[in-house]
Protein backbone atom coordinates (compact mmCIF):
# COMPACT_ATOMS: atom_id res chain seq x y z
CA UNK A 1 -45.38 11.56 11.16
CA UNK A 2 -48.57 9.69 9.87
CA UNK A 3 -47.62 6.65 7.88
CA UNK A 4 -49.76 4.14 5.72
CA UNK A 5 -47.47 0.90 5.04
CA UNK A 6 -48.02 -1.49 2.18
CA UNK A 7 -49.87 -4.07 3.94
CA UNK A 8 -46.59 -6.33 2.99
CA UNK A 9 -44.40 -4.38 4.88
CA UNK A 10 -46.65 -3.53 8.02
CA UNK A 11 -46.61 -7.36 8.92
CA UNK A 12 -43.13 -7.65 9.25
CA UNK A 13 -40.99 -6.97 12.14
CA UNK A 14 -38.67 -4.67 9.97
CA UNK A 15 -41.81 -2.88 8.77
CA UNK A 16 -43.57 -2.79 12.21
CA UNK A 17 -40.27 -1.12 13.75
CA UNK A 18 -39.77 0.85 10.89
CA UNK A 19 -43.22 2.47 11.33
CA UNK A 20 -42.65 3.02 15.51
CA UNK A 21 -39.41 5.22 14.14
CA UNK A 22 -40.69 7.14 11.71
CA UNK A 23 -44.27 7.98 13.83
CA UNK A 24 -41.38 9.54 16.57
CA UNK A 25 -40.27 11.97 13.64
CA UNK A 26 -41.73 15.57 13.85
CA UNK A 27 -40.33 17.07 10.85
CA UNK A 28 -38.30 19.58 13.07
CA UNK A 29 -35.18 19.43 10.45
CA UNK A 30 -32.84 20.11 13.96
CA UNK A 31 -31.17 17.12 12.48
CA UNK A 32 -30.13 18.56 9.27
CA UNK A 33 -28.38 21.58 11.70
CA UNK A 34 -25.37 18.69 12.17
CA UNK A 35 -25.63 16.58 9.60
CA UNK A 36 -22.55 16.90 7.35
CA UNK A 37 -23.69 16.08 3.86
CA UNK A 38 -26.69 18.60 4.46
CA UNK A 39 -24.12 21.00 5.50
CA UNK A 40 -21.81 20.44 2.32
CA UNK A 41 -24.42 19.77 -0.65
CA UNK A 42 -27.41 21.85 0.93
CA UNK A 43 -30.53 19.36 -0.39
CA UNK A 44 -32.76 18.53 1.87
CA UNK A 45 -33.01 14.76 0.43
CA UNK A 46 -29.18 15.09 1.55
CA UNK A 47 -29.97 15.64 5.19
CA UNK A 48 -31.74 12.95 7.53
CA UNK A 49 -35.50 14.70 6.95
CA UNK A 50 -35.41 14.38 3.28
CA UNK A 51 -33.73 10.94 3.70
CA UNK A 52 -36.76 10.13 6.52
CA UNK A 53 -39.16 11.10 3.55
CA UNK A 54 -37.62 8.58 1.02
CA UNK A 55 -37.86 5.78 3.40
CA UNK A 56 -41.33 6.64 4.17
CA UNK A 57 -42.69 6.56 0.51
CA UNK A 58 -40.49 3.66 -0.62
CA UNK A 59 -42.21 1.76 2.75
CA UNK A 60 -46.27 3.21 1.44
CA UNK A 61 -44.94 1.71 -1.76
CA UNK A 62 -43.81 4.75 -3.86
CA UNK A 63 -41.96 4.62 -7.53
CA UNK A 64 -38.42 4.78 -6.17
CA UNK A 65 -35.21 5.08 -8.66
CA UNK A 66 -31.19 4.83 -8.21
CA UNK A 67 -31.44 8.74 -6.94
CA UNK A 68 -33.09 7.64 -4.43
CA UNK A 69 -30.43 4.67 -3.07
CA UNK A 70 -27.98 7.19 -4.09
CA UNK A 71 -29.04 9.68 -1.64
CA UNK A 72 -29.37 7.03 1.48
CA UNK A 73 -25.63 5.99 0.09
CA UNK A 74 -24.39 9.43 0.71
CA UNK A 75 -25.18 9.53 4.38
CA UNK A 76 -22.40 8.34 6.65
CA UNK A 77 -24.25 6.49 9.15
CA UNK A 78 -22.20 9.24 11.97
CA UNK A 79 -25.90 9.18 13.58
CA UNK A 80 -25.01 13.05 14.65
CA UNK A 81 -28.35 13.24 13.69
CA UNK A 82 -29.91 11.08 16.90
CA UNK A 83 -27.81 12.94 19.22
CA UNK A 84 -29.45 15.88 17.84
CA UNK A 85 -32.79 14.73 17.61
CA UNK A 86 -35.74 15.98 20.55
CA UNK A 87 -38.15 13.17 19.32
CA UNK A 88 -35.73 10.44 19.66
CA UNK A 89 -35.85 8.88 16.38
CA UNK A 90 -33.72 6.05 15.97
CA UNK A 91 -32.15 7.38 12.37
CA UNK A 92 -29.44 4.89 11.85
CA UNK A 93 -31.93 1.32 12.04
CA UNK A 94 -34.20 3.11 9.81
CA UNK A 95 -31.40 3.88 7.15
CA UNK A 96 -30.47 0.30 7.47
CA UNK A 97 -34.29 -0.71 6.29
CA UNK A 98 -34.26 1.54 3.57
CA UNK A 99 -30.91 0.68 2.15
CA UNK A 100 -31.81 -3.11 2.12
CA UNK A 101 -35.34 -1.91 0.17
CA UNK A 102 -34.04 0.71 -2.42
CA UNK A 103 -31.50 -2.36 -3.06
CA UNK A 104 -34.17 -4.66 -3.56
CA UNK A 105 -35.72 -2.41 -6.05
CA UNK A 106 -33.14 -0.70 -8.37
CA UNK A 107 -30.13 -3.54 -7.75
CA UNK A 108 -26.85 -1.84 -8.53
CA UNK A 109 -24.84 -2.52 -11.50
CA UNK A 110 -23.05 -5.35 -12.27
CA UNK A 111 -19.95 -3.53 -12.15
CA UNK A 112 -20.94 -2.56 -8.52
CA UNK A 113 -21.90 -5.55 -7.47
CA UNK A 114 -18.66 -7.21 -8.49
CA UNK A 115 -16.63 -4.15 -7.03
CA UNK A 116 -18.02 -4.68 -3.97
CA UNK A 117 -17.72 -7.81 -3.86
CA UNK A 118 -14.45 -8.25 -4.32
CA UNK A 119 -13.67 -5.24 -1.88
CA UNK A 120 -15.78 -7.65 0.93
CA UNK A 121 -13.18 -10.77 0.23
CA UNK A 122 -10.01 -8.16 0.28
CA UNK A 123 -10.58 -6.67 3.26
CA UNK A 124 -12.82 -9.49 5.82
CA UNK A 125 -9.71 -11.76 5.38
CA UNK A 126 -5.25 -11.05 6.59
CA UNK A 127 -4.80 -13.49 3.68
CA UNK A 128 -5.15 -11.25 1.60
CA UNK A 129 -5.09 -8.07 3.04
CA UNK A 130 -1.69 -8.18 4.60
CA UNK A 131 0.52 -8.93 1.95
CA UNK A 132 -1.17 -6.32 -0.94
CA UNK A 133 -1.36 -3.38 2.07
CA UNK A 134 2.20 -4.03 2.62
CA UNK A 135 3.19 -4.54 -1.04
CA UNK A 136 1.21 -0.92 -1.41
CA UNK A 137 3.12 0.83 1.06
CA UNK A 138 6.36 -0.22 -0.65
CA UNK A 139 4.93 0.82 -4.14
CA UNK A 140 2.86 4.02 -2.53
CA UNK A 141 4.96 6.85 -4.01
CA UNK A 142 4.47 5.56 -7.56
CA UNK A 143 0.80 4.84 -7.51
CA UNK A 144 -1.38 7.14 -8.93
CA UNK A 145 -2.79 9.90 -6.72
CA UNK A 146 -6.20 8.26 -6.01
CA UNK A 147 -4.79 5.17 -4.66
CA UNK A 148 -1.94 5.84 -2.73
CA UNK A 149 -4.39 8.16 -0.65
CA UNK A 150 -6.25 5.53 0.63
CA UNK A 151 -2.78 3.59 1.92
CA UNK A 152 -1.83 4.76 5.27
CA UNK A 153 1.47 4.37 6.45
CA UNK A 154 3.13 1.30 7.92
CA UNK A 155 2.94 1.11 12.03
CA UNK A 156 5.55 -1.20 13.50
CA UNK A 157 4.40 -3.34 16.59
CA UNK A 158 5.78 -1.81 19.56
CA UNK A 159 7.00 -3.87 22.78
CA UNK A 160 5.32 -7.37 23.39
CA UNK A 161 1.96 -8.74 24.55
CA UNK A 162 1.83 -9.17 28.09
CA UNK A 163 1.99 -12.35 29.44
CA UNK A 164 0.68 -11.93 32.96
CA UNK A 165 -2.46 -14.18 34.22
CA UNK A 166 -5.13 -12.37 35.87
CA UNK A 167 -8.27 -13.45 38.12
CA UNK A 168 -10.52 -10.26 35.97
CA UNK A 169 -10.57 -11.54 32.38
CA UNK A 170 -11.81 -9.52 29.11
CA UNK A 171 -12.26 -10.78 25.68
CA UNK A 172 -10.14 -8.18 23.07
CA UNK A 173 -12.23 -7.88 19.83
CA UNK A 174 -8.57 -7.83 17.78
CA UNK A 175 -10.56 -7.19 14.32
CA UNK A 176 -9.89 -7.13 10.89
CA UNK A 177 -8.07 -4.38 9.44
CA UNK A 178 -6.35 -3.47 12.50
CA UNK A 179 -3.98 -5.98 13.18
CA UNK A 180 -2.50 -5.42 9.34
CA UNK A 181 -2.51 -1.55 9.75
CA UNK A 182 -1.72 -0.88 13.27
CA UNK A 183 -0.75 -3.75 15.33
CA UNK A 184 0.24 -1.70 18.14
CA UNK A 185 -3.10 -0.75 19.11
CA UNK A 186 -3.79 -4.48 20.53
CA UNK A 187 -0.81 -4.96 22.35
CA UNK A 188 -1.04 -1.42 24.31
CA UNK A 189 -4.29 -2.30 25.24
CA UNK A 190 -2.96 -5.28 26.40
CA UNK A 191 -0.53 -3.49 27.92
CA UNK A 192 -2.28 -1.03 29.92
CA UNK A 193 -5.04 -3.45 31.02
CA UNK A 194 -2.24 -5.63 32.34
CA UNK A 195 -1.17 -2.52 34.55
CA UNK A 196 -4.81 -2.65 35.95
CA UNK A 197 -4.56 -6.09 36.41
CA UNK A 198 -6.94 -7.34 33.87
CA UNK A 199 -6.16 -10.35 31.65
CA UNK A 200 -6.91 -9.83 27.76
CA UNK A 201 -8.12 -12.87 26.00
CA UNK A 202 -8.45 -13.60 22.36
CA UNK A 203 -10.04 -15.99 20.06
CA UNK A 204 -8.54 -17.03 17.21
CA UNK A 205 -11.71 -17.58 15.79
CA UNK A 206 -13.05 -14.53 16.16
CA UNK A 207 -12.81 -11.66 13.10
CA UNK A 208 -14.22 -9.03 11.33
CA UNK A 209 -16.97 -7.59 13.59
CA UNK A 210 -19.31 -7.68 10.54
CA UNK A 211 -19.23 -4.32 9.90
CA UNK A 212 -17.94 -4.17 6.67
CA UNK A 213 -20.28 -6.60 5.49
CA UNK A 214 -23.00 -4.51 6.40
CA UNK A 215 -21.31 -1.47 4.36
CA UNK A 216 -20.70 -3.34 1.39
CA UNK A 217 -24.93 -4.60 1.23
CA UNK A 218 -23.92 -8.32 2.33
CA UNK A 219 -26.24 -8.57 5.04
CA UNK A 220 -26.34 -12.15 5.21
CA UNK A 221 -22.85 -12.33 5.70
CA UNK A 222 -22.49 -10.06 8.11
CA UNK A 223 -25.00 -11.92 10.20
CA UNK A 224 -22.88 -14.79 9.94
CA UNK A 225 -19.50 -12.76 10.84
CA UNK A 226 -21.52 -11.99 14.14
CA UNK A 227 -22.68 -15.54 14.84
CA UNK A 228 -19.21 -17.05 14.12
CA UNK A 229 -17.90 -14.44 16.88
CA UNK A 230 -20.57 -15.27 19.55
CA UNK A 231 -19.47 -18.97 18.99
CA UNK A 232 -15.92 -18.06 19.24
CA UNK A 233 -16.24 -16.36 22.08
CA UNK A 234 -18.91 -18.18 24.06
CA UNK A 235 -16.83 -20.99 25.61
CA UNK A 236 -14.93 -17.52 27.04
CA UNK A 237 -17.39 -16.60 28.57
CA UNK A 238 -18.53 -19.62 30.38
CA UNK A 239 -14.79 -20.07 31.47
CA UNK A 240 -15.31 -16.12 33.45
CA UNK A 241 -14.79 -13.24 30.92
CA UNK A 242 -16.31 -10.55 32.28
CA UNK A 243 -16.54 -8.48 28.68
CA UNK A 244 -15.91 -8.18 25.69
CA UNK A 245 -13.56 -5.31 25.44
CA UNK A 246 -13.33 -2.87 21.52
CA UNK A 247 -10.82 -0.74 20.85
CA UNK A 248 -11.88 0.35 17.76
CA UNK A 249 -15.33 2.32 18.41
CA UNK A 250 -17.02 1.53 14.98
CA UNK A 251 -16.67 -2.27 15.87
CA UNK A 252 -18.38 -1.51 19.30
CA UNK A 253 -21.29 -0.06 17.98
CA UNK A 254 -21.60 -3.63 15.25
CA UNK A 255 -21.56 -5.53 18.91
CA UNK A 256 -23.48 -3.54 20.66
CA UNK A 257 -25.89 -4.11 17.41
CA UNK A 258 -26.09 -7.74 17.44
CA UNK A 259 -28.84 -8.20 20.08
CA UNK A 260 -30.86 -6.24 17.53
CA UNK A 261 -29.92 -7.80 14.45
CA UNK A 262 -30.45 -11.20 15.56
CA UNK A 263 -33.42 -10.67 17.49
CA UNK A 264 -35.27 -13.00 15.67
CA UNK A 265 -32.74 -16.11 15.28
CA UNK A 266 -34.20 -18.87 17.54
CA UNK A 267 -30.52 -20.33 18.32
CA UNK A 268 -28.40 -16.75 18.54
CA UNK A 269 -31.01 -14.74 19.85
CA UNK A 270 -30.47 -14.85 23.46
CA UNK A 271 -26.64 -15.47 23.36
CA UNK A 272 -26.50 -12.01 21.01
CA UNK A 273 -28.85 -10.09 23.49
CA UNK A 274 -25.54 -11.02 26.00
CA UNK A 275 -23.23 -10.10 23.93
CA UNK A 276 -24.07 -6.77 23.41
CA UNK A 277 -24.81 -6.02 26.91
CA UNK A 278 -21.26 -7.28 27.73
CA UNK A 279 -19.89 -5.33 24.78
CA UNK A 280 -17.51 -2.55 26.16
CA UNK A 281 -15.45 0.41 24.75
CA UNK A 282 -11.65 0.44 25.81
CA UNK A 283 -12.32 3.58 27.85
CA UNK A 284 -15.52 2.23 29.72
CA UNK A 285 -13.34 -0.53 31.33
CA UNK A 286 -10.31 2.00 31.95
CA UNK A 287 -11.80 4.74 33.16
CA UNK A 288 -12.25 3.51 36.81
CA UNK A 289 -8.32 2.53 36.72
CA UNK A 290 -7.04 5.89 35.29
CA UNK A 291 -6.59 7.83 38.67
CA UNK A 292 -4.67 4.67 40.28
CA UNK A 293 -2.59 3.69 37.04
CA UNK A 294 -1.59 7.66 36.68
CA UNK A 295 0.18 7.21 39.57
CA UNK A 296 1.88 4.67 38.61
CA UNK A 297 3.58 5.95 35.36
CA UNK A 298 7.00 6.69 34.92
CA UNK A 299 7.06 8.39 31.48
CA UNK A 300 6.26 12.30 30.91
CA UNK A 301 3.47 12.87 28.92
CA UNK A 302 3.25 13.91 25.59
CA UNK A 303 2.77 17.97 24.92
CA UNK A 304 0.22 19.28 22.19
CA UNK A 305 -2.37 16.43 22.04
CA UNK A 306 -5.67 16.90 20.34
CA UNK A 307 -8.40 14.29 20.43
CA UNK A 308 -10.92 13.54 17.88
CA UNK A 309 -13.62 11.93 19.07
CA UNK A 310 -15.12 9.57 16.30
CA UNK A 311 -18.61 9.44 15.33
CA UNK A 312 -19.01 6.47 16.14
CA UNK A 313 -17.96 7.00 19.70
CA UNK A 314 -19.71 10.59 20.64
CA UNK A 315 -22.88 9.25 18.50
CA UNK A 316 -23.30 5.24 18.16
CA UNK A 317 -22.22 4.47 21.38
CA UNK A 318 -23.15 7.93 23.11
CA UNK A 319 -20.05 8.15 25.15
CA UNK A 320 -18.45 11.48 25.21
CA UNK A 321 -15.84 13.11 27.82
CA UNK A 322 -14.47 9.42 29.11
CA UNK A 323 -11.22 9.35 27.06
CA UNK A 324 -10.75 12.97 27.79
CA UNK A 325 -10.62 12.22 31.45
CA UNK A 326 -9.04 9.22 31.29
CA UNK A 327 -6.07 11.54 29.33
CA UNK A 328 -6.53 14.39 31.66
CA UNK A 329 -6.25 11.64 34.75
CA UNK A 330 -2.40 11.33 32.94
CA UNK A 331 -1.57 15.07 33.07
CA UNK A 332 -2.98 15.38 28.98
CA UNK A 333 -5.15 18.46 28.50
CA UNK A 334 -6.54 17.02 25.07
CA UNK A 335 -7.79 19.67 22.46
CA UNK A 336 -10.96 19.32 21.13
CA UNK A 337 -11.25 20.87 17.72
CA UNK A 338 -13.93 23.22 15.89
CA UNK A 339 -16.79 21.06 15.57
CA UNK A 340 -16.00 18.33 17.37
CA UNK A 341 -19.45 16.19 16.73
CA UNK A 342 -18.85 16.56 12.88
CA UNK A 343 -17.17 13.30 11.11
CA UNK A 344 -13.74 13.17 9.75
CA UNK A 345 -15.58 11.33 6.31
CA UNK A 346 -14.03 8.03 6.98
CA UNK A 347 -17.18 6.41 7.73
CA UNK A 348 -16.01 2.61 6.66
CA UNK A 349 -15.89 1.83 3.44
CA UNK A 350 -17.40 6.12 2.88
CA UNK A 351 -14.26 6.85 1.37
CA UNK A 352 -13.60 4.59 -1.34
CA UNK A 353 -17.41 5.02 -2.55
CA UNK A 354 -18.19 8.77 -2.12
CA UNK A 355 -14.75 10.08 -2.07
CA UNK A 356 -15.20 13.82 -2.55
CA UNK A 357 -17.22 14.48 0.07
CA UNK A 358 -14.81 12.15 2.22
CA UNK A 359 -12.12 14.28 1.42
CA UNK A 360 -13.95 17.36 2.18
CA UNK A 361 -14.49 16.29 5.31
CA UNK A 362 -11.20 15.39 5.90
CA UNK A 363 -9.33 17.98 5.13
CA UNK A 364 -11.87 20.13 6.84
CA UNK A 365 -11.12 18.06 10.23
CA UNK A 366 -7.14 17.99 9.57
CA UNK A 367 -7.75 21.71 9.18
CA UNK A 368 -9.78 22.03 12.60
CA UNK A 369 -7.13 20.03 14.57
CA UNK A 370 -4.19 21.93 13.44
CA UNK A 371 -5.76 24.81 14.80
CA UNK A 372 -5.33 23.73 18.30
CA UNK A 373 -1.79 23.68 18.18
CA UNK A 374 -1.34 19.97 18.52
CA UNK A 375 1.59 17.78 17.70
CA UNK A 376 -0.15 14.65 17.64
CA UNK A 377 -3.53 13.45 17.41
CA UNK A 378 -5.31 10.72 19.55
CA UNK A 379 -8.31 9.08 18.10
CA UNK A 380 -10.45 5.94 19.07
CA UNK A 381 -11.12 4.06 15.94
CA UNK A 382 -8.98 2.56 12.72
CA UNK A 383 -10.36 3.84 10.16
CA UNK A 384 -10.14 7.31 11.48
CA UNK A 385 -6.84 6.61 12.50
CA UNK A 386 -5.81 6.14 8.79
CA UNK A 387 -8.09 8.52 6.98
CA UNK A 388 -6.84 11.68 9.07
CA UNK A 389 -3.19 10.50 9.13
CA UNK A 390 -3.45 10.39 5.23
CA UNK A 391 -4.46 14.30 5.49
CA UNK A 392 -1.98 15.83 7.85
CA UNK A 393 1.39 15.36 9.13
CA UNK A 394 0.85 15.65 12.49
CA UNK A 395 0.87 11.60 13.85
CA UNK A 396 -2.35 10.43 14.20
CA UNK A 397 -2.59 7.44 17.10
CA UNK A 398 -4.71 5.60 19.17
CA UNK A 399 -5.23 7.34 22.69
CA UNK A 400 -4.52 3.90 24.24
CA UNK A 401 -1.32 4.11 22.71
CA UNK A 402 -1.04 7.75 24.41
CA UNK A 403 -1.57 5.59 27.87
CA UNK A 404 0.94 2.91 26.92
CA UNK A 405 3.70 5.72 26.26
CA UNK A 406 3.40 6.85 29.32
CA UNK A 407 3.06 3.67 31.26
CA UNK A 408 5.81 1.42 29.30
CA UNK A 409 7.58 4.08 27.65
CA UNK A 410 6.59 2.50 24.28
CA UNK A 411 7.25 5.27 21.11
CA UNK A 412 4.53 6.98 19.66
């Protein structure tokens, strides 16, 4: 793709790698084949092409309008798209760039603004999240229909964090939302790791990835999310902590982003380089284990389990057929649905912003994994976790807490 930058932009290293991306594109359009907004609204400027295009003028300096942020806003960053691509274009960091420009130039409202906002404070902090999701899923049957489908259902904390020392030690990213919405998650990975014999640490300090940040157009505070975490975890890591271990895969693919993002910081740039090279998803440091801890489990293994692999998972982090064979390792033949690559519509914050096409998606998935037969479904990331589970009424679960069943005989 030829490309003539404002001057402005070409002398920047945002501009610079912008222009290395989009020279990779060669207007194939194989990318709009699996992209799911293409697929549901059929405009081009809806698919990654047309969305390629928009960068590109709004980089040479093009009139750009709030159609035009309102068409990046509608993709869900599943980066299907780069798994799809032949040229190799690096979709996702260029969407990133043109978000933050098409900001810059038509600012959204007021009302926006202060929406999202607000929505950054509610969720980044326990303080407050805690106590209104709980209050919610007291109240859920009486809220209106457009609320309550957005509160997923409360997960009690099964069985305790293990208290075993170890001489392998991994730092658990516990997160944000998590905790509050399924606090089981943590302590069966805890769990299970413990049956390998691998110590999980945490840091108290440590929170929101920075993710949501990012969704919500804070940028600068999601750069300081990830630097507070690389502090909180550093002294870790000098004391022997072999990795940093996510169990939710959209928070592994913000760590594995940090090298990236903070390329250019003088004092975080080399520590965030190490971080994301010791950034690991829950089924990269299992997967060696599985064989050996299958032997060891003294639970039967649940019957009917599907697996939806996240976007983020199959896509950002481009691992695909690890959890399945860590499940299979267990005696779990795990369904994949129709359409596997496609997203579920969660997508972060997606759903509270673009909420029909969420819900399309959703109920789209929900309708795929029913097909298989299953009678519950395993998943590898939070949000999905609750989006699906507010579509179906099959039980929607981590897969680590699949593992932990099995192992410890904790309840699904």
């Amino acid at each position: 793709m030829q490309t003539r930058l404002q001057q402005a932009m070409r002398e920047t290293p945002e501009g610079e790698e912008a222009e290395a991306i989009l020279r990779k594109c060669v207007h194939c359009g194989f990318c709009n084949a699996t992209c799911p907004t293409y697929q549901i609204l059929g405009d081009e400027l809806d698919g990654p092409r047309g969305r390629i295009y928009l960068i590109k003028q709004m980089l040479e300096g093009h009139a750009t309008s709030a159609d035009t942020r309102q068409h990046l806003d509608r993709c869900l960053t599943c980066r299907n798209c780069e798994t799809t691509c032949p040229a190799g274009v690096q979709y996702g960091r260029l969407l990133e760039t043109g978000r933050r420009l098409a900001l810059k130039r038509n600012p959204r409202s007021l009302t926006e603004q202060a929406m999202r906002r607000a929505l950054a404070a509610f969720l980044h902090t326990g303080v407050l999240f805690t106590p209104v999701l709980r209050l919610g899923q007291v109240l859920q049957a009486a809220l209106p229909a457009a609320v309550a489908d957005h509160i997923p259902a409360r997960r009690p904390a099964a069985g305790v964090w293990p208290r075993m020392t170890h001489e392998r030690k991994v730092i658990l990213l516990q997160g944000c939302v998590q905790p509050a919405m399924a606090p089981n998650i943590n302590r069966a990975t805890a769990r299970v790791l413990d049956q390998a014999s691998i110590q999980v640490l945490r840091a108290s300090a440590a929170h929101c990835c920075g993710a949501i940040h990012q969704h919500l157009d804070f940028e600068a505070a999601s750069l300081a999310d990830a630097r507070r975490n690389i502090d909180a975890w550093w002294p870790l890591i000098e004391g022997g902590a072999e990795a940093i271990v996510s169990n939710a895969s959209g928070c592994g693919v913000a760590l594995k982003e940090y090298g990236h993002r903070l390329r250019n910081d003088p004092h975080y740039a080399r520590k965030a380089e190490q971080i994301s090279a010791m950034t690991k998803d829950i089924a990269e440091v299992l997967e060696p284990h599985a064989a050996q801890l299958a032997q060891e489990a003294r639970f039967p293994p649940p019957a009917g389990v599907a697996f939806h692999p996240p976007c983020t998972l199959q896509h950002g982090l481009q691992i695909r057929g690890k959890v399945e064979a860590i499940l299979a390792a267990f005696g779990i033949n795990a369904r994949l649905p129709h359409d596997a690559h496609l997203c579920c519509g969660s997508a972060g914050t997606y759903s509270l912003f673009q909420p029909e096409l969420s819900l399309t998606l959703r109920d789209e998935k929900c309708r795929a994994l029913t097909q298989t037969g299953a009678t519950c479904v395993a998943t590898a990331n939070i949000g999905c976790i609750a989006h699906l589970q507010n579509g179906t009424a099959i039980p929607v679960v981590h897969w680590i807490e699949v593992i932990d069943s099995v192992l410890c005989g904790t309840a699904l």
